[in-house]
N, C-alpha and C. Protein backbone atom coordinates (compact mmCIF):
# COMPACT_ATOMS: atom_id res chain seq x y z
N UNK A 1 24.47 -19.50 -4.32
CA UNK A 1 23.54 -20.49 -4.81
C UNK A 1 24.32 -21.78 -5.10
N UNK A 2 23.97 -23.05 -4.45
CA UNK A 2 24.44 -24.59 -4.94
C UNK A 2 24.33 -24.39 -6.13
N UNK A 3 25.59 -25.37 -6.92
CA UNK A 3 25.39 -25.71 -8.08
C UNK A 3 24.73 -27.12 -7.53
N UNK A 4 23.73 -27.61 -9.05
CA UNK A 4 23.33 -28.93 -9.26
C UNK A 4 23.78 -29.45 -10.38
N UNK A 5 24.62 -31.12 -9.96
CA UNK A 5 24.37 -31.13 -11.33
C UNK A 5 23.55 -32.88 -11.79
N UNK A 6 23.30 -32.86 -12.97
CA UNK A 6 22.27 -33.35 -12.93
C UNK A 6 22.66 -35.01 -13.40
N UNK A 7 23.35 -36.04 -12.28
CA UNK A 7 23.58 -37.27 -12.46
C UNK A 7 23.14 -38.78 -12.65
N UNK A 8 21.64 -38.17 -12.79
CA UNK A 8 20.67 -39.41 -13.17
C UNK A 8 20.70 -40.05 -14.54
N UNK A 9 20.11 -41.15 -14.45
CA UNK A 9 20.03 -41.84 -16.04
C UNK A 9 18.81 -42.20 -16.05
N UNK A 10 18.42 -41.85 -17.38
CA UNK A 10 16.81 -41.62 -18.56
C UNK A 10 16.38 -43.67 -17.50
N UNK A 11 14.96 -43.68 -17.29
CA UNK A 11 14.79 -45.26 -17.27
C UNK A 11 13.52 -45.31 -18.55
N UNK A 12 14.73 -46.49 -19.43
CA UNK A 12 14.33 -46.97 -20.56
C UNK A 12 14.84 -48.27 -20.54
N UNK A 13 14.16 -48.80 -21.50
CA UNK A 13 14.46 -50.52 -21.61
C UNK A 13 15.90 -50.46 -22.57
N UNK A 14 16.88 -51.59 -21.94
CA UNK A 14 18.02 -51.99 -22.05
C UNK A 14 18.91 -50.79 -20.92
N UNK A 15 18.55 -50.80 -20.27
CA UNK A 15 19.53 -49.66 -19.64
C UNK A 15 20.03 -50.84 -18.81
N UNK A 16 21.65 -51.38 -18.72
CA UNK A 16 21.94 -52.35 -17.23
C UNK A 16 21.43 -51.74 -16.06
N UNK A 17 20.93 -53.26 -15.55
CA UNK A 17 20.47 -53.10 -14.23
C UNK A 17 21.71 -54.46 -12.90
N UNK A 18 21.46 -54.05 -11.87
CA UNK A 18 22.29 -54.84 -11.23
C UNK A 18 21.98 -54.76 -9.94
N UNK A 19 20.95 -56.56 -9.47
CA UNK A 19 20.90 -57.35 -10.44
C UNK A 19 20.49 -57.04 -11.66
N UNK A 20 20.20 -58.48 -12.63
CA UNK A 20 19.96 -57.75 -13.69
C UNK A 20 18.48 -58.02 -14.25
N UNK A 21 18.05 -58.78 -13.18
CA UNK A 21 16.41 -59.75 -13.24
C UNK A 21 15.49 -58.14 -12.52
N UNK A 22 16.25 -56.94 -11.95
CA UNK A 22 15.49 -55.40 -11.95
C UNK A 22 15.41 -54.88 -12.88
N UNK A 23 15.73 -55.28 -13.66
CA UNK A 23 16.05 -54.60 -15.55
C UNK A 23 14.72 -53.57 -15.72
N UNK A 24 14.53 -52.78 -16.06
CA UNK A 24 13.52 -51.41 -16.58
C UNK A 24 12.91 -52.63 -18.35
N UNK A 25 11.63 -52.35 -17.89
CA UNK A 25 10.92 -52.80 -19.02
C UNK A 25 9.81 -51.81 -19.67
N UNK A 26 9.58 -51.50 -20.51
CA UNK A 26 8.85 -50.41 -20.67
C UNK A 26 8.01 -51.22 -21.87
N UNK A 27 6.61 -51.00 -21.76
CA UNK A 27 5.83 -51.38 -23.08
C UNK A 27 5.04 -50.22 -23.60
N UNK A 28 5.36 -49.96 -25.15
CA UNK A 28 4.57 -48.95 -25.81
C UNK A 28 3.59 -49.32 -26.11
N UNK A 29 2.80 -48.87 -26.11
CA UNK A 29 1.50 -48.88 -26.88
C UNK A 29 1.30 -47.67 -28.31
N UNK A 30 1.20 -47.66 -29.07
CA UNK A 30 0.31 -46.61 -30.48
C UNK A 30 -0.63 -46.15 -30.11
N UNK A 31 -1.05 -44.96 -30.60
CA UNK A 31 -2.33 -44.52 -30.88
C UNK A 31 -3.49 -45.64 -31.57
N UNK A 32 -3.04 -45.95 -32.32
CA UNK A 32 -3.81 -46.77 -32.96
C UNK A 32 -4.27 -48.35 -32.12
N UNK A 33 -3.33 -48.43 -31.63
CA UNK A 33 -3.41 -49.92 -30.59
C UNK A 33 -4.55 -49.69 -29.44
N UNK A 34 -4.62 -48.77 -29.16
CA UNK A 34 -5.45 -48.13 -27.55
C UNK A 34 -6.70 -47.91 -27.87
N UNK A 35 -7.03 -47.96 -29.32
CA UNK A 35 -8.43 -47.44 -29.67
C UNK A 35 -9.43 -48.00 -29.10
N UNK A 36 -9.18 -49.69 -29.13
CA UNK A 36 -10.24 -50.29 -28.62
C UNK A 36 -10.64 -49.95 -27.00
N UNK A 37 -9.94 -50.09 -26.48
CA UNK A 37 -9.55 -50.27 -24.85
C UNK A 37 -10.33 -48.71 -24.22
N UNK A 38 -9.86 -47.92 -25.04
CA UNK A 38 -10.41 -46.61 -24.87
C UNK A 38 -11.27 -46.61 -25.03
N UNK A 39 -11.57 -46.88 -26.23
CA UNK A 39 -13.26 -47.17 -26.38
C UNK A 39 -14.23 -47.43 -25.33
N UNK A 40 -14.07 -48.68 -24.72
CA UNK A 40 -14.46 -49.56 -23.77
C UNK A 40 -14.56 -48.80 -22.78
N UNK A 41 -13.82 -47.83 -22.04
CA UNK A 41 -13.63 -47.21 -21.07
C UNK A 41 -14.82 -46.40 -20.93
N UNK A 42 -15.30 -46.11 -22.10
CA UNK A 42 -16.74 -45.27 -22.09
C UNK A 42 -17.77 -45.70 -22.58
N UNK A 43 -19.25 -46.29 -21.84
CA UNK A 43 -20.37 -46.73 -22.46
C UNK A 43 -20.48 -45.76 -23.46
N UNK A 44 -21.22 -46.78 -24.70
CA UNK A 44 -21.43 -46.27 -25.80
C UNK A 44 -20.69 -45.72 -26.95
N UNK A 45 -19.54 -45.48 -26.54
CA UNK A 45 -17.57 -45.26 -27.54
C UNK A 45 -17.35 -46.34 -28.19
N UNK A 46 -17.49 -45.96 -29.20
CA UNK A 46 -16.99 -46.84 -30.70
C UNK A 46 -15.52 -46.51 -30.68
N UNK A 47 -14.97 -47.14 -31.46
CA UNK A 47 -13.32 -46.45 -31.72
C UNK A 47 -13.30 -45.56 -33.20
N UNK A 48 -14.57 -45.53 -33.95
CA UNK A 48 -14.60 -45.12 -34.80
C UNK A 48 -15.29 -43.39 -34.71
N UNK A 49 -15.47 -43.65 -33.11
CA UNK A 49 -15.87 -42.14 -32.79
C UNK A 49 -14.64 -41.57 -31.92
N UNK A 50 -13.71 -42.04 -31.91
CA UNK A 50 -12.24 -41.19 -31.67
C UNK A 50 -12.05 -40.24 -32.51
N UNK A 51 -11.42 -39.41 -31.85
CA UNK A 51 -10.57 -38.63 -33.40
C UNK A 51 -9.40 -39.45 -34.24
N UNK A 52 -10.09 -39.54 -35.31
CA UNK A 52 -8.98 -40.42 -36.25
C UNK A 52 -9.22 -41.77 -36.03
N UNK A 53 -10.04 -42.12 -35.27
CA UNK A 53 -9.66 -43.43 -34.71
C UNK A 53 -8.91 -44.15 -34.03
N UNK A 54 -8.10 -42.90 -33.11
CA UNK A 54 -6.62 -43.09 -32.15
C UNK A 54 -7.13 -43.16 -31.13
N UNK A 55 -6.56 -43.32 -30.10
CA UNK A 55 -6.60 -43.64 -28.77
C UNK A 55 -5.33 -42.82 -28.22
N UNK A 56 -5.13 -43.29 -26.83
CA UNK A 56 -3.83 -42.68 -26.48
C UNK A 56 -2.39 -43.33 -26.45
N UNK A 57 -1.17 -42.46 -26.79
CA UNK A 57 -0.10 -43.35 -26.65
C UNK A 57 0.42 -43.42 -25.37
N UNK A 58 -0.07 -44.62 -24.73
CA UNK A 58 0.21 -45.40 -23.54
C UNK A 58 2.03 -46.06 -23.22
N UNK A 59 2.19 -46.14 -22.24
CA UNK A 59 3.75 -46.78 -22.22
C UNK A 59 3.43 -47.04 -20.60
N UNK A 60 3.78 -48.58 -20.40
CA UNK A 60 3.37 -49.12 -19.25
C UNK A 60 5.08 -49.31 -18.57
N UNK A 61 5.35 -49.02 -17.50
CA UNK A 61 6.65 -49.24 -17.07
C UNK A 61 6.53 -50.41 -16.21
N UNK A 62 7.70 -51.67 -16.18
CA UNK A 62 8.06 -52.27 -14.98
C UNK A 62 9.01 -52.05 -14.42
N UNK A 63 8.63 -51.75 -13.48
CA UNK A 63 10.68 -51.13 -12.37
C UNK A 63 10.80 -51.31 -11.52
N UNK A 64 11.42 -51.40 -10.07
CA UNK A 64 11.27 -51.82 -9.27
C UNK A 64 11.94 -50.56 -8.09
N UNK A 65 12.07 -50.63 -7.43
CA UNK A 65 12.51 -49.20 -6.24
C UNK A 65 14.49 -48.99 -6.85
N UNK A 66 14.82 -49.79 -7.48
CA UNK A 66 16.15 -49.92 -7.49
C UNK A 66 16.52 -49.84 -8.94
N UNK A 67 15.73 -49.11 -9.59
CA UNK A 67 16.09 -48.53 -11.29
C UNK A 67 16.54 -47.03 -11.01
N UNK A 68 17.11 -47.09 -11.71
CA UNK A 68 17.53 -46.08 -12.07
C UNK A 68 18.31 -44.90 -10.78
N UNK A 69 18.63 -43.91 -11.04
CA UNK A 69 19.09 -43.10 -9.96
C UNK A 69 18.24 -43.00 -8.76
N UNK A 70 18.41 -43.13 -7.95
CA UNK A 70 17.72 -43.20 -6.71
C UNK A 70 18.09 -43.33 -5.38
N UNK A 71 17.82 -43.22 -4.52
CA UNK A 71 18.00 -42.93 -2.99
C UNK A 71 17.26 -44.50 -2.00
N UNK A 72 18.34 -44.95 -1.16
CA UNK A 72 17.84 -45.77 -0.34
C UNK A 72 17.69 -45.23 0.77
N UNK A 73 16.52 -45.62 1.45
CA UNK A 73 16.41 -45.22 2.67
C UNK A 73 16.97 -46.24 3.53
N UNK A 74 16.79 -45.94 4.92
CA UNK A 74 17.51 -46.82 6.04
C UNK A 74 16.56 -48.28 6.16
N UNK A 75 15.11 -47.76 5.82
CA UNK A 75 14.31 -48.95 6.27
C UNK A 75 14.38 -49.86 4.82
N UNK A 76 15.51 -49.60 3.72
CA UNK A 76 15.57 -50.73 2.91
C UNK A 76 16.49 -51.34 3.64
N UNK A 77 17.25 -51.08 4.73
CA UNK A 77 18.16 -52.29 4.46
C UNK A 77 18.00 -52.91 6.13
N UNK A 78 17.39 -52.21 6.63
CA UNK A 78 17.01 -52.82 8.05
C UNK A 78 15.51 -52.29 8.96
N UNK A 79 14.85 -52.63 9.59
CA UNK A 79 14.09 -51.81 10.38
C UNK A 79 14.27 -51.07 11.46
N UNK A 80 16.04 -51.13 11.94
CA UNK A 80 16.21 -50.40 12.73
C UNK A 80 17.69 -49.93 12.79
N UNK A 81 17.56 -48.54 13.76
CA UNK A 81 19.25 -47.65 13.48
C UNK A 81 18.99 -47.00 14.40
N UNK A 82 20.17 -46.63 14.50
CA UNK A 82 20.51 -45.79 15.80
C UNK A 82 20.66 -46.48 16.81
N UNK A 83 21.08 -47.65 17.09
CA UNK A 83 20.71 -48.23 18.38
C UNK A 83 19.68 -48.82 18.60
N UNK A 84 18.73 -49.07 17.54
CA UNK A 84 17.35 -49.95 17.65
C UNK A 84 16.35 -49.09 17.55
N UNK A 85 16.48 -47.73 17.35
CA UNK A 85 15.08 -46.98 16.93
C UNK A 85 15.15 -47.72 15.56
N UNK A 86 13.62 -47.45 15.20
CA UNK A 86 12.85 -47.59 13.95
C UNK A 86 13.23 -47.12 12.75
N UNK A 87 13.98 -47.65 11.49
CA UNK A 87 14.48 -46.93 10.62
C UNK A 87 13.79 -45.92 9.82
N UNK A 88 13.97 -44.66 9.46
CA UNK A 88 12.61 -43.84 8.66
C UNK A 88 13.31 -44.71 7.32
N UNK A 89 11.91 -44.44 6.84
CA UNK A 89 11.31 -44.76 5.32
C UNK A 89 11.43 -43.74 4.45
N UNK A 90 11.61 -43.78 3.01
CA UNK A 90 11.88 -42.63 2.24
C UNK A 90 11.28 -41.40 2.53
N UNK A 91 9.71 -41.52 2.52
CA UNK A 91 9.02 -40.26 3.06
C UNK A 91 9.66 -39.72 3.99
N UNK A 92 10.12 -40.00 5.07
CA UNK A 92 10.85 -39.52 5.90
C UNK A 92 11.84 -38.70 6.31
N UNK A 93 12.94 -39.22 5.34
CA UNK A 93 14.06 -38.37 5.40
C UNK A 93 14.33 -36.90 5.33
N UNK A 94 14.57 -36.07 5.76
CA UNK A 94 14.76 -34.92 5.46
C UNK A 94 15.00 -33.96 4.09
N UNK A 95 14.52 -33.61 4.02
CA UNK A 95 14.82 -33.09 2.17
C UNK A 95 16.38 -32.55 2.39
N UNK A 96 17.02 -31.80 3.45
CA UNK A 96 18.16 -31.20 3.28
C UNK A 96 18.85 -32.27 2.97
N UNK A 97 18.81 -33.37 4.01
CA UNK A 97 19.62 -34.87 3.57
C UNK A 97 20.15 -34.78 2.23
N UNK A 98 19.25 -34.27 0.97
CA UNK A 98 19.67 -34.73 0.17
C UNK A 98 20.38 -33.59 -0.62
N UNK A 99 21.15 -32.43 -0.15
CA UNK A 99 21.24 -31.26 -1.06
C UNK A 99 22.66 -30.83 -0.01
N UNK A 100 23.89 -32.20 -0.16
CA UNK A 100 24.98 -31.74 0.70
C UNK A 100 25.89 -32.44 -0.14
N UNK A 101 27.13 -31.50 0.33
CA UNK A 101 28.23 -32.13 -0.81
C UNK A 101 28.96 -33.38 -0.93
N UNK A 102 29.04 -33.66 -2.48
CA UNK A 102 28.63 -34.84 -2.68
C UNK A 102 30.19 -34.67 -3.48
N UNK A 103 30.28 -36.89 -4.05
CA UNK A 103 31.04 -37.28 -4.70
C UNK A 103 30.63 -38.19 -5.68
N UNK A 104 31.10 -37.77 -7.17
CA UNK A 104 30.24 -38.62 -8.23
C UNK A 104 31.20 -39.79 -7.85
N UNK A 105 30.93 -40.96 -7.74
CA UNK A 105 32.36 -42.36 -8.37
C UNK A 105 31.97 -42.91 -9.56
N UNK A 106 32.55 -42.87 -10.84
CA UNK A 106 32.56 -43.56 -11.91
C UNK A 106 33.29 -44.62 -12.05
């Protein structure tokens, strides 16, 4: 059985990004903040007919393909390889592609 091990990083706000204008932005929302909005979502929902008067705790992410641990495919950096075939796109790639031995660089 492969070992895995597990070299990703959490995406949360302040994590460096590079550039650094890809930066991970994350906005929370409260229970209490969402009440209205929730509300709204359903004719006739008061926020005072929530339970408690909460809503849900929401967290909106901005990120971009290049946060955090992740995999480029060929068609980020060109539309074509091999000699001018068509580069595949992430969907694409082979899942084994990604489960061969590897080197961390720190």
């Amino acid at each position: 059985m492969p070992k895995f091990i597990d070299i990703s990083i959490p995406l949360e706000n302040d994590v460096a990004a590079d550039p650094p204008f890809q930066r991970v932005r994350i906005d929370y929302q409260a229970h209490a903040e969402t009440a209205g909005v929730l509300a709204g979502a359903f004719p006739g929902m008061t926020p005072d007919r929530l339970p408690d008067g909460m809503g849900w705790a929401v967290e909106t992410a901005h990120i971009s393909t290049h946060n955090g641990t992740h995999v480029d495919a060929p068609w980020h950096y060109h539309p074509t390889m091999d000699g001018g075939a068509r580069a595949v796109t992430i969907d694409e790639i082979p899942l084994d592609w990604c489960f061969r031995p590897g080197v961390k660089l720190d």
